[in-house]
C-alpha atoms as a PDB file:
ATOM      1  CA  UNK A   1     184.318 -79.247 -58.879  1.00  0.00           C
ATOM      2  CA  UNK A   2     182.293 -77.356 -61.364  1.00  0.00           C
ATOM      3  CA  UNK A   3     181.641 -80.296 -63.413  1.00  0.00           C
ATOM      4  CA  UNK A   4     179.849 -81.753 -60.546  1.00  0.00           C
ATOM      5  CA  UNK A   5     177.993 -78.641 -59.229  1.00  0.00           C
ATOM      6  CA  UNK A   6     176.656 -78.720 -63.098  1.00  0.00           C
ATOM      7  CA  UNK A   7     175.655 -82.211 -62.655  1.00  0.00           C
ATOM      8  CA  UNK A   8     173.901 -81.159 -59.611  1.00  0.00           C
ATOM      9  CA  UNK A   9     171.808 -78.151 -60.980  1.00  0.00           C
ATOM     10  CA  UNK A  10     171.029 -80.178 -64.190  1.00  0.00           C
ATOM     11  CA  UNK A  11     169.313 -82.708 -61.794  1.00  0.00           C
ATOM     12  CA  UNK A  12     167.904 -80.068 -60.358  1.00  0.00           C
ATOM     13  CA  UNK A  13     166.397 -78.575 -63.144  1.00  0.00           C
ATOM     14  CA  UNK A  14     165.231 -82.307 -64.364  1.00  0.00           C
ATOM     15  CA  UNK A  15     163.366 -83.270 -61.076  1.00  0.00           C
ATOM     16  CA  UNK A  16     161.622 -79.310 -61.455  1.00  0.00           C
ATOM     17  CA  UNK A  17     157.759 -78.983 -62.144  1.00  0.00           C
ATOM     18  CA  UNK A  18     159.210 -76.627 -64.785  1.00  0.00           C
ATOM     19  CA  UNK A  19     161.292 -78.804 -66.501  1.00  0.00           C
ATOM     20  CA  UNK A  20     158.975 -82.042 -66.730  1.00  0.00           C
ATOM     21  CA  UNK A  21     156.118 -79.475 -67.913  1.00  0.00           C
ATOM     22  CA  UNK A  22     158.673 -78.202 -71.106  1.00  0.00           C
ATOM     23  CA  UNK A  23     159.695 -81.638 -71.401  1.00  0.00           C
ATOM     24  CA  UNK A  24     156.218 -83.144 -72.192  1.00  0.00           C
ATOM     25  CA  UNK A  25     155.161 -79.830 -74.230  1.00  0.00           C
ATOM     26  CA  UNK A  26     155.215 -82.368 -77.911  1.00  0.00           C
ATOM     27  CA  UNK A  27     152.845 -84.639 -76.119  1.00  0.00           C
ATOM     28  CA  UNK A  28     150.512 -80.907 -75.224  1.00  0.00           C
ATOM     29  CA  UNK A  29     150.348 -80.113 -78.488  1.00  0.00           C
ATOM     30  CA  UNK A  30     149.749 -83.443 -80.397  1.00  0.00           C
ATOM     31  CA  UNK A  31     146.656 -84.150 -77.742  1.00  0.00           C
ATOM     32  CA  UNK A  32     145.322 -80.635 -78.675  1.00  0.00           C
ATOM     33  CA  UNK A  33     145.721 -81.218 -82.202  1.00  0.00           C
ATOM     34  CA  UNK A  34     144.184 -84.965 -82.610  1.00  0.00           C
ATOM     35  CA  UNK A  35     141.833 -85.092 -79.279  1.00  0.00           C
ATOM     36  CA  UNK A  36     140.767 -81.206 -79.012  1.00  0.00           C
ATOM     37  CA  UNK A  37     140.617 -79.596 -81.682  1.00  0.00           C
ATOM     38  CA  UNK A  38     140.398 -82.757 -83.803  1.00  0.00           C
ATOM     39  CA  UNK A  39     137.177 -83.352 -82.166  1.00  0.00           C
ATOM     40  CA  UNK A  40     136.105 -80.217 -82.424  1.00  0.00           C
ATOM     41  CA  UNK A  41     136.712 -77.764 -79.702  1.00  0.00           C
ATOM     42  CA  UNK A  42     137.355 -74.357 -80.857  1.00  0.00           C
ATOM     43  CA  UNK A  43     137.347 -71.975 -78.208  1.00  0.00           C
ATOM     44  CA  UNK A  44     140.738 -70.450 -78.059  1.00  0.00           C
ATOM     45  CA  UNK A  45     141.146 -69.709 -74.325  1.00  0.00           C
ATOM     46  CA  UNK A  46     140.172 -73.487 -73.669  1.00  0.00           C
ATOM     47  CA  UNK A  47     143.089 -74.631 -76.540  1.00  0.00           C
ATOM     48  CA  UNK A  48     145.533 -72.123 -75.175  1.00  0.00           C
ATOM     49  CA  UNK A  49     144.358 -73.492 -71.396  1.00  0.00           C
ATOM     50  CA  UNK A  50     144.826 -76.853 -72.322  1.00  0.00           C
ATOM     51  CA  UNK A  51     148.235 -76.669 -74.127  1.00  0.00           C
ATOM     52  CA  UNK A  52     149.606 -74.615 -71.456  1.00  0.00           C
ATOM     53  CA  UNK A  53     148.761 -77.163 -68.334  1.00  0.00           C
ATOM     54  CA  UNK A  54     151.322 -80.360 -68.222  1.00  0.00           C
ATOM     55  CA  UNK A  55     148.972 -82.878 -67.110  1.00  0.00           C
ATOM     56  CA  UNK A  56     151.481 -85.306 -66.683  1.00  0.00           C
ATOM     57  CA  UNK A  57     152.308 -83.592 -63.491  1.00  0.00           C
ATOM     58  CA  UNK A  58     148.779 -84.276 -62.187  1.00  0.00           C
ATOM     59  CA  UNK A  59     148.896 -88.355 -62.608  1.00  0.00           C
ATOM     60  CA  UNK A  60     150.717 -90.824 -60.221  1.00  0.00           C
ATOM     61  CA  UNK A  61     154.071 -90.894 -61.545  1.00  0.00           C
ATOM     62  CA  UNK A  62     153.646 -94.429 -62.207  1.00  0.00           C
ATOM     63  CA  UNK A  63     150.950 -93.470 -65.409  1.00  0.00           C
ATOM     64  CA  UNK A  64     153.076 -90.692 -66.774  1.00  0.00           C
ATOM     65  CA  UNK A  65     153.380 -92.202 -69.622  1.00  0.00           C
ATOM     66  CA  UNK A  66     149.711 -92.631 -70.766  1.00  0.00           C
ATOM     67  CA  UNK A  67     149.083 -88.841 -69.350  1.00  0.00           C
ATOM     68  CA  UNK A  68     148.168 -87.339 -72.751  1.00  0.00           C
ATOM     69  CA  UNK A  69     146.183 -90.651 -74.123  1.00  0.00           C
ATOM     70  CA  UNK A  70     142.952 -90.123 -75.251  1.00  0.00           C
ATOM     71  CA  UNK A  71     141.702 -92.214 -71.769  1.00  0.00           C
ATOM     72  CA  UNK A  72     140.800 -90.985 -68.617  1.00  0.00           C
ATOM     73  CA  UNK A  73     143.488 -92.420 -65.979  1.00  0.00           C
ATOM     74  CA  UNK A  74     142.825 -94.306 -61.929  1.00  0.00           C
ATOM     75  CA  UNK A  75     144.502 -91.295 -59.697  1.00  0.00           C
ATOM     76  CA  UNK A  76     143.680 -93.391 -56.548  1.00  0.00           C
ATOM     77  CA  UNK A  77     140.778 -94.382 -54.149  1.00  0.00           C
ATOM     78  CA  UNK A  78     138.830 -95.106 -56.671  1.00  0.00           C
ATOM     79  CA  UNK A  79     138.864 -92.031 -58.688  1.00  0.00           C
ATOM     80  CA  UNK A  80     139.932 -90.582 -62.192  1.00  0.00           C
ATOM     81  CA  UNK A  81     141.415 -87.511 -63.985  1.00  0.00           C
ATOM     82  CA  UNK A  82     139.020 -87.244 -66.595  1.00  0.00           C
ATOM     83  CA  UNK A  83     139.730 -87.770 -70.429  1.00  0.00           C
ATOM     84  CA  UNK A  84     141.143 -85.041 -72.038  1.00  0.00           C
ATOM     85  CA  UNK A  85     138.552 -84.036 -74.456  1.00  0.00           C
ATOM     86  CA  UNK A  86     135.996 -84.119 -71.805  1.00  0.00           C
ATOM     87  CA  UNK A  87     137.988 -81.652 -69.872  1.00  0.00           C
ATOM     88  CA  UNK A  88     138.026 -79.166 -72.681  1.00  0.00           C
ATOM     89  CA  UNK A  89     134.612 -79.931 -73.945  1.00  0.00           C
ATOM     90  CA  UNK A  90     133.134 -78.966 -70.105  1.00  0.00           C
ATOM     91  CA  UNK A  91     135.121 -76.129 -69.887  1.00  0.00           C
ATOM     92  CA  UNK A  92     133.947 -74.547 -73.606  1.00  0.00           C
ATOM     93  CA  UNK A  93     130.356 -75.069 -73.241  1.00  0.00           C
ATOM     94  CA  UNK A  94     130.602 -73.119 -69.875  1.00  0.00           C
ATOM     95  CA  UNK A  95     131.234 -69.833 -72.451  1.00  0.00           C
ATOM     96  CA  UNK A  96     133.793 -68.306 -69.514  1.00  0.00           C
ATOM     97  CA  UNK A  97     134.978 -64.977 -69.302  1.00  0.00           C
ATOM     98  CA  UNK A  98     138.272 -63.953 -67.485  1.00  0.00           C
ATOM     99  CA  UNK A  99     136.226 -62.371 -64.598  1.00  0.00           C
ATOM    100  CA  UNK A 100     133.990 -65.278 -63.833  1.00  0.00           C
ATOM    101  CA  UNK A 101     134.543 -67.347 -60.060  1.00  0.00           C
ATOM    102  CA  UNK A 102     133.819 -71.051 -60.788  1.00  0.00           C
ATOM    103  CA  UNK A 103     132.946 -74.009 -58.539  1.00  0.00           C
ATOM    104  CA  UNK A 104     134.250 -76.957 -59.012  1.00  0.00           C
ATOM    105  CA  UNK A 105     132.965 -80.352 -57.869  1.00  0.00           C
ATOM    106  CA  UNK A 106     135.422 -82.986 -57.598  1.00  0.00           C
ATOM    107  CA  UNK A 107     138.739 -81.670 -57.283  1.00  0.00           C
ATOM    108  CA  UNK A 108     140.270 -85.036 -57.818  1.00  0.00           C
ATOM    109  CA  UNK A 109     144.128 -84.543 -58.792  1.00  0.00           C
ATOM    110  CA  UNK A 110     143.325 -81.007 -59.371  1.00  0.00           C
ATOM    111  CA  UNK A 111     144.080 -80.582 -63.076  1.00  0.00           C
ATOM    112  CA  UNK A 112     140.263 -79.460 -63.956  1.00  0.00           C
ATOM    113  CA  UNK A 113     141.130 -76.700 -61.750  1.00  0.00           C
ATOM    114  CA  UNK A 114     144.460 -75.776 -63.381  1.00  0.00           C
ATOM    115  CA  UNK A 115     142.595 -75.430 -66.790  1.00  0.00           C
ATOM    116  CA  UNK A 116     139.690 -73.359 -65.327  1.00  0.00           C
ATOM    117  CA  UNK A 117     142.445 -70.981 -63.612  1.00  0.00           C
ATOM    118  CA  UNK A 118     144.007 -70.347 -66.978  1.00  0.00           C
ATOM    119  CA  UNK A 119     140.675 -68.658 -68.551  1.00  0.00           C
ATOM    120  CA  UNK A 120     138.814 -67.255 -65.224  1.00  0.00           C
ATOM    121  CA  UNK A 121     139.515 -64.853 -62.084  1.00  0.00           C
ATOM    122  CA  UNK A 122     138.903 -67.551 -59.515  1.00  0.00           C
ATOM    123  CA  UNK A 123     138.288 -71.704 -59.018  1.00  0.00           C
ATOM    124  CA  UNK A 124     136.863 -72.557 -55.780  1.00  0.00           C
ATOM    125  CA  UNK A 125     136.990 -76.544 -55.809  1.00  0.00           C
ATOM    126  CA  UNK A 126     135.512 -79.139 -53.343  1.00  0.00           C
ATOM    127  CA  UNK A 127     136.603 -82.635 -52.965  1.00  0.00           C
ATOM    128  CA  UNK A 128     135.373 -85.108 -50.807  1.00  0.00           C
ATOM    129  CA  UNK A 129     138.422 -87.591 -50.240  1.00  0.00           C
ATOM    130  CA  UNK A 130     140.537 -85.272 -47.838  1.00  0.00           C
ATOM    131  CA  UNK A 131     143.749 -86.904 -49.114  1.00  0.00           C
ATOM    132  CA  UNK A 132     143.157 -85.991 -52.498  1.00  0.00           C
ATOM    133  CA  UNK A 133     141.932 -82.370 -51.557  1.00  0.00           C
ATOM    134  CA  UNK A 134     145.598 -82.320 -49.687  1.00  0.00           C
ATOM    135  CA  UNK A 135     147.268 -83.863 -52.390  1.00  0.00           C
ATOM    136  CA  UNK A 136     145.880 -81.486 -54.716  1.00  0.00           C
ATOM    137  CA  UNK A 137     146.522 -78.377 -52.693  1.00  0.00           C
ATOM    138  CA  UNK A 138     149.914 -78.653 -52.697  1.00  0.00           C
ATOM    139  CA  UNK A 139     150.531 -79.564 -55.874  1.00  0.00           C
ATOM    140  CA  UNK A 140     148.332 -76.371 -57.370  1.00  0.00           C
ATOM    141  CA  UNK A 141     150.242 -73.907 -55.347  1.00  0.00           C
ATOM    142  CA  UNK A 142     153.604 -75.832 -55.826  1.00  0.00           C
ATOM    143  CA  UNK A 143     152.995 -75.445 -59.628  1.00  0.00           C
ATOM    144  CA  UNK A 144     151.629 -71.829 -59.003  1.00  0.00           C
ATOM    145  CA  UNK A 145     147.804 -72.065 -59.880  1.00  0.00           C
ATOM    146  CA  UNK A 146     147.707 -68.855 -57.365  1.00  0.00           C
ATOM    147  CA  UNK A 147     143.871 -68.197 -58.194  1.00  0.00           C
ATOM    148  CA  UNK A 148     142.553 -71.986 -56.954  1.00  0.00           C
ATOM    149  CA  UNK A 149     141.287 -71.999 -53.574  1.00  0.00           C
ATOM    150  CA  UNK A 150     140.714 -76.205 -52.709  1.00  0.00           C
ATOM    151  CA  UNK A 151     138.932 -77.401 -49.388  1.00  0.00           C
ATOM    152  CA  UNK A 152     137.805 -80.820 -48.540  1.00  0.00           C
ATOM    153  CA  UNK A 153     134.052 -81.060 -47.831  1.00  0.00           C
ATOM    154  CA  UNK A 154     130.313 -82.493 -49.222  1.00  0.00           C
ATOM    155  CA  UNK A 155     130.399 -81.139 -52.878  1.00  0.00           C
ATOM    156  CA  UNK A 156     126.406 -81.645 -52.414  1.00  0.00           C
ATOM    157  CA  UNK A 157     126.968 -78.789 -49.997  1.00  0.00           C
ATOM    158  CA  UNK A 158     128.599 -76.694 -52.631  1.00  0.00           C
ATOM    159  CA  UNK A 159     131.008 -73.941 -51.015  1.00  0.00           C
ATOM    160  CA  UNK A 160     128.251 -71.202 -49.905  1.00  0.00           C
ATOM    161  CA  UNK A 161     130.918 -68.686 -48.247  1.00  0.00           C
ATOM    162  CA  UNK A 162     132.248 -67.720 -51.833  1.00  0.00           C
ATOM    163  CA  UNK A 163     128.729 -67.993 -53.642  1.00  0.00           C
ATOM    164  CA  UNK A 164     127.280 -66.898 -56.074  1.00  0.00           C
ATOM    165  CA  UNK A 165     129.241 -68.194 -58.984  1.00  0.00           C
ATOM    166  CA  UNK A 166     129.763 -67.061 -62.776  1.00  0.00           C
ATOM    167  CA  UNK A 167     129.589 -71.055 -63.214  1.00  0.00           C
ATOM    168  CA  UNK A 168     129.447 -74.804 -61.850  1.00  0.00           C
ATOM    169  CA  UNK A 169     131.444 -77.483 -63.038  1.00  0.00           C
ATOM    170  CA  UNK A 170     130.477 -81.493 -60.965  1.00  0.00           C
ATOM    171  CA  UNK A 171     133.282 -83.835 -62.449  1.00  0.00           C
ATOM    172  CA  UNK A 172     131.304 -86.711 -60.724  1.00  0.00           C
ATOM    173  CA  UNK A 173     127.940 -87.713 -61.266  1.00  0.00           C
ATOM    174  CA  UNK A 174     125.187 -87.513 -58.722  1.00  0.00           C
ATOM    175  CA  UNK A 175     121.778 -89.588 -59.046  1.00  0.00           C
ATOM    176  CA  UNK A 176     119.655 -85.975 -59.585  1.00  0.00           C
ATOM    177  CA  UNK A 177     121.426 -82.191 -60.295  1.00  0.00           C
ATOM    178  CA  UNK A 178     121.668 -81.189 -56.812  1.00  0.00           C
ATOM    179  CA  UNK A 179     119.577 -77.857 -55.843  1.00  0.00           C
ATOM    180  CA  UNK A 180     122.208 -76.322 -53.474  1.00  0.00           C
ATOM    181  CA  UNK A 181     124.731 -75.895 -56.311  1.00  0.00           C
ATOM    182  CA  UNK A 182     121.849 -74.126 -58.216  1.00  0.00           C
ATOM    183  CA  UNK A 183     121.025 -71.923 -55.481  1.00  0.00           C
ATOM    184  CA  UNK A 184     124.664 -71.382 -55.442  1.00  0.00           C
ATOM    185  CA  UNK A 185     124.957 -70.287 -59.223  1.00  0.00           C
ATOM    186  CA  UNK A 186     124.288 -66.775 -60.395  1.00  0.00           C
ATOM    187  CA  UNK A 187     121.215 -65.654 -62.395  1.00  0.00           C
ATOM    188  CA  UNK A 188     122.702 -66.173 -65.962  1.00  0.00           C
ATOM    189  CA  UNK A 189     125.431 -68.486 -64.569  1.00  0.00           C
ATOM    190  CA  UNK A 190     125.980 -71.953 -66.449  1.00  0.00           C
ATOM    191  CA  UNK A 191     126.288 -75.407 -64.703  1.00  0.00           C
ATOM    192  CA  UNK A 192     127.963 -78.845 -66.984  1.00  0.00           C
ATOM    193  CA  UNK A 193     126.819 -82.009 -64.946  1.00  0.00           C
ATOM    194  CA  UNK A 194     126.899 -85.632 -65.124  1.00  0.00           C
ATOM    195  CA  UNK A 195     123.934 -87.044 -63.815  1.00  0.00           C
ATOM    196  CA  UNK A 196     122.502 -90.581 -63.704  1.00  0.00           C
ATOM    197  CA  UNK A 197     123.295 -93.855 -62.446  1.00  0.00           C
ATOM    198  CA  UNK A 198     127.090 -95.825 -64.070  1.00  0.00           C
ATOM    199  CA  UNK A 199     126.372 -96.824 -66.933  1.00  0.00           C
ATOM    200  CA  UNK A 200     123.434 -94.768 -67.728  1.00  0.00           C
ATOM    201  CA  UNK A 201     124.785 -91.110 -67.379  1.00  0.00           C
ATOM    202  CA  UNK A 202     124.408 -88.291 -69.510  1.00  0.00           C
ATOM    203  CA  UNK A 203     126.130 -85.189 -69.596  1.00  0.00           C
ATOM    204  CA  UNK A 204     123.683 -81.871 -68.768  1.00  0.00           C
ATOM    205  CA  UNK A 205     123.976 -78.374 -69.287  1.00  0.00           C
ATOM    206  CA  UNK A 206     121.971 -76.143 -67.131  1.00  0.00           C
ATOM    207  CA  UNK A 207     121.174 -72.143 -67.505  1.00  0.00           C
ATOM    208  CA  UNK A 208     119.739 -70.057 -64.858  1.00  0.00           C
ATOM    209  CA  UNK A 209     117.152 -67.943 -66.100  1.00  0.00           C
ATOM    210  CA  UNK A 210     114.936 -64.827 -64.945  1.00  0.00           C
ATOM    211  CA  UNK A 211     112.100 -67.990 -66.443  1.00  0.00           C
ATOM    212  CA  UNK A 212     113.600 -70.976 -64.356  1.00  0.00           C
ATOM    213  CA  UNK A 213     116.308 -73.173 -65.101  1.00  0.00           C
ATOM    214  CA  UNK A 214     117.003 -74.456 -68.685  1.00  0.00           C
ATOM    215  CA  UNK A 215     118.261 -77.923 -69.348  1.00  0.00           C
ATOM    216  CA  UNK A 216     119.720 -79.321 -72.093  1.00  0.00           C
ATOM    217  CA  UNK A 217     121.435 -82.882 -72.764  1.00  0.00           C
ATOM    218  CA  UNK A 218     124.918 -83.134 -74.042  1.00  0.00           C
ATOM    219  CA  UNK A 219     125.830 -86.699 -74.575  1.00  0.00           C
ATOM    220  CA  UNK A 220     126.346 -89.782 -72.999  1.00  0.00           C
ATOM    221  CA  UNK A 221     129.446 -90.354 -70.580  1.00  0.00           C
ATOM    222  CA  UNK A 222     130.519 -92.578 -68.021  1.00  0.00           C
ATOM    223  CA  UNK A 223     132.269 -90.690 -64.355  1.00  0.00           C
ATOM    224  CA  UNK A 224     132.536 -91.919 -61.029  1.00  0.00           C
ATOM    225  CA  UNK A 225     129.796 -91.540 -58.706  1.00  0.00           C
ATOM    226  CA  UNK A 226     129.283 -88.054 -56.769  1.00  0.00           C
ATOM    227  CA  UNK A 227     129.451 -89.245 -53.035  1.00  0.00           C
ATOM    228  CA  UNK A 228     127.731 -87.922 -50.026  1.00  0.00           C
ATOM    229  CA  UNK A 229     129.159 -86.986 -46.540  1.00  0.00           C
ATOM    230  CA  UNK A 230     127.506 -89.658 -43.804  1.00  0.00           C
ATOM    231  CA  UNK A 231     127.274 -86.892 -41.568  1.00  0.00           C
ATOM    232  CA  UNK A 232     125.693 -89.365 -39.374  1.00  0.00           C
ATOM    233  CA  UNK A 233     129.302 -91.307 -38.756  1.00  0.00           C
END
């Protein structure tokens, strides 16, 4: 009898968020070591962020395997979880402090979020695909990312009840930076955008000033388009 009521908490503990995220911790650290830090991210609240999120738990179960590859990976209808070091790389040139409140744009699978809620106070994220806002609900507070707040809704449209915000993240890319997230942002607050049409996007970094709004190009990258709500349907 207690042979098999061990059998039954070790499966259990196996099939636990807790376990697979120890389990996977040697795949963490070499992706921090040869994709982060190897490509020069240095901040250590984003290092300590990423290494401390299992982002297995955030792929269909099916891709598990490729979770930590240096790739971004199809979550379903159509979308991504971004590449690692793109995750990390928006996150340091944001220059976060642990009382900041971030937007987020693009919830997808909702491991953007989980990073951003290891450094800052509060993530308020928006995602247009009401399955994956669902999906990624329940798996944030199952995993206990307490400090995300997710809603499904028109990112274009921001999330003006919690505004203004320390910063704005958009993890897909619209044509033109759109002006209701900037009216959203704080004076001093910091917005990392893709903007431009696939396969001609490049990755912007924009500062509100007392002056106006600074811009400055990062690089070139390729995300999935940022989608508008036919609020005529």
């Amino acid at each position: 009898m207690r042979q098999i009521l061990l059998w039954l908490t070790l499966g259990l503990l196996i099939s636990s968020p807790l376990f697979a995220a120890e389990d996977r911790e040697s795949d963490r650290m070499e992706m921090i070591e040869k994709q982060i830090k190897g490509r020069g991210i240095r901040d250590p609240q984003v290092l300590e962020a990423m290494a401390s999120v299992p982002r297995h738990l955030f792929v269909p179960k099916e891709i598990i395997p490729f979770a930590y590859e240096d790739r971004a990976l199809a979550i379903g209808h159509r979308q991504t979880i971004s590449q690692p070091y793109i995750v990390a790389y928006m996150t340091e040139v944001l220059h976060l402090k642990p009382s900041d409140r971030v937007l987020e744009i693009g919830t997808g699978s909702g491991y953007q979020a989980a990073v951003l809620s290891k450094i800052v106070q509060a993530v308020y994220s928006v995602e247009i695909i009401a399955e994956l806002a669902g999906e990624a609900k329940a798996r944030l507070e199952e995993l206990g990312y307490a400090n995300v707040q997710v809603k499904a809704g028109d990112g274009y449209q921001g999330w003006a009840e919690y505004a203004p915000y320390d910063a704005v993240i958009v993890t897909a890319a619209p044509d033109v930076v759109p002006q209701t997230l900037i009216d959203q942002l704080k004076p001093g607050g910091r917005m990392i955008v893709p903007v431009g049409e696939s396969g001609n996007q490049q990755l912007v970094l924009l500062e509100k000033t007392a002056n106006g709004i600074l811009k400055e190009k990062k690089m070139a990258v390729r995300f999935v388009p940022m989608v508008k709500e036919d609020r005529d349907a």
